[in-house]
Protein backbone atom coordinates (compact mmCIF):
# COMPACT_ATOMS: atom_id res chain seq x y z
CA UNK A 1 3.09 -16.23 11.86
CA UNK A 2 0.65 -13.89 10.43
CA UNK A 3 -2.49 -14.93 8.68
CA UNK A 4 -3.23 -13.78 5.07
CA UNK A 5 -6.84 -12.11 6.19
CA UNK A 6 -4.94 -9.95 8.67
CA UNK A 7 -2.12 -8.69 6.55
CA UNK A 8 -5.46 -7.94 4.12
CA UNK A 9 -7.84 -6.22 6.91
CA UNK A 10 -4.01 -4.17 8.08
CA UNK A 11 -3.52 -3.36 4.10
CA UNK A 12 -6.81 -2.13 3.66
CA UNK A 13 -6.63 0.03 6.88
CA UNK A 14 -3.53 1.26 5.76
CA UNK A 15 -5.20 1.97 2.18
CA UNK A 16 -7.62 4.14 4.33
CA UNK A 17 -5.04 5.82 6.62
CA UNK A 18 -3.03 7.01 3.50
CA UNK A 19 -5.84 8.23 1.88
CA UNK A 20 -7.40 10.00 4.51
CA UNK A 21 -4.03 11.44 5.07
CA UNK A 22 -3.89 12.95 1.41
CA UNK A 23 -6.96 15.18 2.49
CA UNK A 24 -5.53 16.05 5.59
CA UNK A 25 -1.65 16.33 5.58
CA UNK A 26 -1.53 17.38 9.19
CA UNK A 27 -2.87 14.70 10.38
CA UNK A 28 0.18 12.02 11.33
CA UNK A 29 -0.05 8.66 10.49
CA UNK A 30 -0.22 7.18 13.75
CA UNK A 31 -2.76 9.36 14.75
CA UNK A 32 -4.92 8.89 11.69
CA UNK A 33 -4.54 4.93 12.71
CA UNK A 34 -5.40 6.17 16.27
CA UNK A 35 -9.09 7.82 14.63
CA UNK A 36 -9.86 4.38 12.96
CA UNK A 37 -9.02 2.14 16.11
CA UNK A 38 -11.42 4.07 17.60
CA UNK A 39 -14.28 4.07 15.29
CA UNK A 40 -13.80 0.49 14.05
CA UNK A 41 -12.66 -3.29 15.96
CA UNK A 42 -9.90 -5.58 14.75
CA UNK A 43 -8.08 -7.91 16.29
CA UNK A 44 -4.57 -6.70 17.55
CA UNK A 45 -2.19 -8.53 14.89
CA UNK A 46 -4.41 -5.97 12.14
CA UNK A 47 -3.56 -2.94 13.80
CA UNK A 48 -0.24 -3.83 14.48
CA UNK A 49 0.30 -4.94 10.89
CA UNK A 50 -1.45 -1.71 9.54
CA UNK A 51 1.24 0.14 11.62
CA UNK A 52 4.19 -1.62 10.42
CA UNK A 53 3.08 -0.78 6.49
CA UNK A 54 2.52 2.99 7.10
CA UNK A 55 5.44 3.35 9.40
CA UNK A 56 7.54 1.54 6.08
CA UNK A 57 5.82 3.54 3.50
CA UNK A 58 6.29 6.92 5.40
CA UNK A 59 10.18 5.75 6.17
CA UNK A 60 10.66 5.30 2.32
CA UNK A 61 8.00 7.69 0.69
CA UNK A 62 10.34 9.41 -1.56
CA UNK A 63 11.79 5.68 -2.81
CA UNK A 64 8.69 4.15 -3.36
CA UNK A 65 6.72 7.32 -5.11
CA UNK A 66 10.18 7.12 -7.43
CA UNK A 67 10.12 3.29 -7.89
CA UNK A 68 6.23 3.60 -8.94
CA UNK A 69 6.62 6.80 -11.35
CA UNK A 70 9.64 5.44 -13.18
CA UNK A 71 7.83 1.69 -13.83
CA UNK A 72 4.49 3.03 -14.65
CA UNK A 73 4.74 4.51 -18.54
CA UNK A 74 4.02 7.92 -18.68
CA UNK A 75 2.16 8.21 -16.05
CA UNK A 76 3.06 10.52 -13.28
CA UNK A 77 1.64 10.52 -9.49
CA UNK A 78 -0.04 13.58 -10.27
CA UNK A 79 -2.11 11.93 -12.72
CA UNK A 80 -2.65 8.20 -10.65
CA UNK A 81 -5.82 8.11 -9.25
CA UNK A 82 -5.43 8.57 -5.01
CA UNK A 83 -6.80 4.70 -4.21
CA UNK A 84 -4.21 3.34 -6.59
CA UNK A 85 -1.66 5.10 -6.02
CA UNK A 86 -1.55 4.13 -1.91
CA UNK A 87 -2.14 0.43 -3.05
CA UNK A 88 0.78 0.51 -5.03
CA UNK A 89 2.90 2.13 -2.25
CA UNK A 90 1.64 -0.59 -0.27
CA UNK A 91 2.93 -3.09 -2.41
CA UNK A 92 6.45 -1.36 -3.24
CA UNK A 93 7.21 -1.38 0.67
CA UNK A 94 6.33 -4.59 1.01
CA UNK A 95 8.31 -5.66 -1.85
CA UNK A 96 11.44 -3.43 -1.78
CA UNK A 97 11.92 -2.69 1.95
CA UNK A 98 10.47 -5.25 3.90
CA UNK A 99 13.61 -7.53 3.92
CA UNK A 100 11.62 -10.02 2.20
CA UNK A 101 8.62 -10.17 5.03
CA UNK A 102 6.35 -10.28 2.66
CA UNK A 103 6.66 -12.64 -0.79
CA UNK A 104 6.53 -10.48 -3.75
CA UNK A 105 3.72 -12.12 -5.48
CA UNK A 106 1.78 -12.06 -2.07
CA UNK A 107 2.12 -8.16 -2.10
CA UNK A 108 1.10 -7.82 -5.87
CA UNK A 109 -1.95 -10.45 -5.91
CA UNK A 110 -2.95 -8.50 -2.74
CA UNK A 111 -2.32 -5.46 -4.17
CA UNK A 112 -4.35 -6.16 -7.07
CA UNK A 113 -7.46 -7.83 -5.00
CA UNK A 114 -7.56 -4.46 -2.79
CA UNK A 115 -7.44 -2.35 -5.95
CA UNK A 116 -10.81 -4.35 -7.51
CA UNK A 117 -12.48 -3.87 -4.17
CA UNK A 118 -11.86 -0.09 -3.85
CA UNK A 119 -10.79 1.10 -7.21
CA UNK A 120 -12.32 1.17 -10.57
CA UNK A 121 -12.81 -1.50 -12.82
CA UNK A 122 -9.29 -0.96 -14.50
CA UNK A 123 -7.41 -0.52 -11.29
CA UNK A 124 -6.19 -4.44 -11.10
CA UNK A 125 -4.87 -4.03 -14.46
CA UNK A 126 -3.44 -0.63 -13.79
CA UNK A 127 -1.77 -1.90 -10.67
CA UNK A 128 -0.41 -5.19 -11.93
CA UNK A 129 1.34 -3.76 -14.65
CA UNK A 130 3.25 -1.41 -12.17
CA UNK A 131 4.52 -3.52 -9.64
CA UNK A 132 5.15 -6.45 -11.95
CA UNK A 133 7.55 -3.97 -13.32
CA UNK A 134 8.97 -2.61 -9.78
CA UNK A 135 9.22 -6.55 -8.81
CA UNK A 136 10.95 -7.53 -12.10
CA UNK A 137 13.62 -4.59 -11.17
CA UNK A 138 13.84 -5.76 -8.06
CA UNK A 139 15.07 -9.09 -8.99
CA UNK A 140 17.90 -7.60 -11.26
């Protein structure tokens, strides 16, 4: 069984990963994991989890990006701010494709927690309102 702190620490590496990979589309995710494990310690369940979310999320890209534009009003990714938009695509694989690995409520309170830590002061709200919406259309 995992332990909530390292599905955190493996979210928030991932966070970093996909972000550093918006700035540097060359870069594949595995190696981009690959320049963190060697600039930063963790035990191995982190990594491994951190690899298992950005292996998901680059698998189903396309799905979640659509999942997350058509449940957040008007907004398009475009227009999301970068730190948000990864948490959220986060979440959505962890709620949609995950075959129920992760509880959805785990994946949006975590989502949410992550957001306050690295985005701005409206991000929680911002990202709560979009997967609460993704998870309530999952359920249907």
């Amino acid at each position: 069984m995992i332990v909530p702190e390292t599905r955190r620490l493996g979210r928030e590496l991932a966070l970093q990963v996909l972000f550093q990979q918006e700035f540097s589309p060359a870069l594949s995710l595995k190696d981009g994991l690959g320049t963190f494990r060697g600039n930063f310690s963790a035990p191995d369940e982190v990594w491994r989890y951190a690899e298992w979310v950005l292996t998901g999320v680059d698998q189903h890209k396309d799905e979640i990006d659509r999942l997350i534009e058509q449940n957040s009003a008007r907004w398009t990714l475009e227009r999301m701010a970068l730190v948000e938009l990864n948490i959220m695509r986060i979440a959505t694989f962890e709620m949609a494709f995950s075959n129920n690995e992760v509880p959805a409520k785990s994946a949006i309170n975590e989502a949410i927690e992550i957001s306050k830590k690295y985005g701005s002061s409206e991000s929680g709200s911002f990202v709560n309102g979009v997967l609460d919406q993704i998870h309530k259309l999952k359920k249907t």
